[in-house]
Protein backbone atom coordinates (compact mmCIF):
# COMPACT_ATOMS: atom_id res chain seq x y z
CA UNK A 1 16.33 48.90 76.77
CA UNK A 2 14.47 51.76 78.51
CA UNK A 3 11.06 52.97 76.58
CA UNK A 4 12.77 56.21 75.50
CA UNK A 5 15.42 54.58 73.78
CA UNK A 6 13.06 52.33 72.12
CA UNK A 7 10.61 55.03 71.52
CA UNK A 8 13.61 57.46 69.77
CA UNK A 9 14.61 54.13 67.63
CA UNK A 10 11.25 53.88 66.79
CA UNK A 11 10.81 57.30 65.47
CA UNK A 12 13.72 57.11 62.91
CA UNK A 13 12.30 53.89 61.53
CA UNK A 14 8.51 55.81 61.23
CA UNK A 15 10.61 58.95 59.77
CA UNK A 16 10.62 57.02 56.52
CA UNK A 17 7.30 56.37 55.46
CA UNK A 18 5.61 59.27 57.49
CA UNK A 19 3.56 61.69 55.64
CA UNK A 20 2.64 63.91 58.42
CA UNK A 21 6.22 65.52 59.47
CA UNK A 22 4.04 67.71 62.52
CA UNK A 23 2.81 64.89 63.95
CA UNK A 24 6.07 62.80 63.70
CA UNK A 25 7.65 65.43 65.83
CA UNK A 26 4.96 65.29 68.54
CA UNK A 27 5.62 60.58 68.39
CA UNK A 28 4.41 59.20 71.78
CA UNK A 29 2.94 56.29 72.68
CA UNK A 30 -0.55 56.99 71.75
CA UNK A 31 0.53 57.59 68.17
CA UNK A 32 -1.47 56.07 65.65
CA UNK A 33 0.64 55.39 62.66
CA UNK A 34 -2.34 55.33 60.09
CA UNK A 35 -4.57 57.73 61.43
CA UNK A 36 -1.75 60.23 62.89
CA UNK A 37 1.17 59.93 60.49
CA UNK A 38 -0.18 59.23 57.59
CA UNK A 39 1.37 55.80 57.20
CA UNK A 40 -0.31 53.78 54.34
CA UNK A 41 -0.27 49.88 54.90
CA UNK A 42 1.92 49.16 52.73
CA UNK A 43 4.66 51.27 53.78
CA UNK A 44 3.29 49.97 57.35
CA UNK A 45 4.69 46.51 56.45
CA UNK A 46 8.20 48.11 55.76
CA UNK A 47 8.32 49.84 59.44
CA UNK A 48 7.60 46.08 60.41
CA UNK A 49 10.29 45.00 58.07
CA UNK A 50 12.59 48.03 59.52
CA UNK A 51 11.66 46.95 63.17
CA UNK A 52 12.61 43.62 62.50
CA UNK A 53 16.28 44.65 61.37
CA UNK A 54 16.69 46.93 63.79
CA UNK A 55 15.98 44.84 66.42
CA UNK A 56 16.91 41.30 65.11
CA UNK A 57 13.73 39.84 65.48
CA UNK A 58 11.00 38.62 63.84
CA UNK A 59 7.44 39.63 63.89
CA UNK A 60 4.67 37.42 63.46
CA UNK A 61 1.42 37.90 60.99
CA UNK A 62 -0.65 38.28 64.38
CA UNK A 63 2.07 40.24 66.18
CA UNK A 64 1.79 42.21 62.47
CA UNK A 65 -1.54 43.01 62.74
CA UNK A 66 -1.77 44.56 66.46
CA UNK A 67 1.01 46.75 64.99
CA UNK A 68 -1.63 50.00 64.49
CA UNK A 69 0.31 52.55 66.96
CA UNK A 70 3.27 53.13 69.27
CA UNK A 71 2.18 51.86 72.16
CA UNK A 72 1.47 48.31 70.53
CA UNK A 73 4.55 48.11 68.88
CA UNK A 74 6.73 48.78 71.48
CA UNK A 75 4.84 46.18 73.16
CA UNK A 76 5.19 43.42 70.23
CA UNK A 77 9.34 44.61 70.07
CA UNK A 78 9.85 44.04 74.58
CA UNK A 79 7.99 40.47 73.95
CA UNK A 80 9.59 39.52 70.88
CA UNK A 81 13.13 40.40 72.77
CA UNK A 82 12.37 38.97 75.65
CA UNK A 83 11.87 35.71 74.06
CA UNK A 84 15.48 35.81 72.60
């Protein structure tokens, strides 16, 4: 899967619990999903939950926890699929 697939699948699953619809439309890498779109942690732990469906895998509480922007969780998803 090429990053801007993964990035574009990513974005519909952060469409759902974003509160900051500007910065949603400007989702890159660098994206912080606290600080930039407004995502609260609990509705950070249903984007995991959402990532693992969408992916079929399943994220660890570490993997969980690095899970603060794009860029790391586009990381966690290409590890945790590679190890399928």
């Amino acid at each position: 899967m090429d990053r801007a697939l993964l990035l574009s699948k990513l974005k519909v699953i952060v469409a759902n619990y974003s509160h900051d619809k500007d910065a949603l439309e400007f989702l890159n890498e660098s994206t912080d999903f606290i600080k930039d779109l407004k995502i609260n942690s609990a509705n950070l732990v249903d984007v995991v939950l959402d990532v693992e469906e969408e992916f079929d895998i399943e994220i660890d509480n570490l993997s969980m926890e690095r899970m603060v922007n794009v860029s790391s969780a586009m990381e966690i998803i290409y590890d945790k699929l590679k190890a399928k």
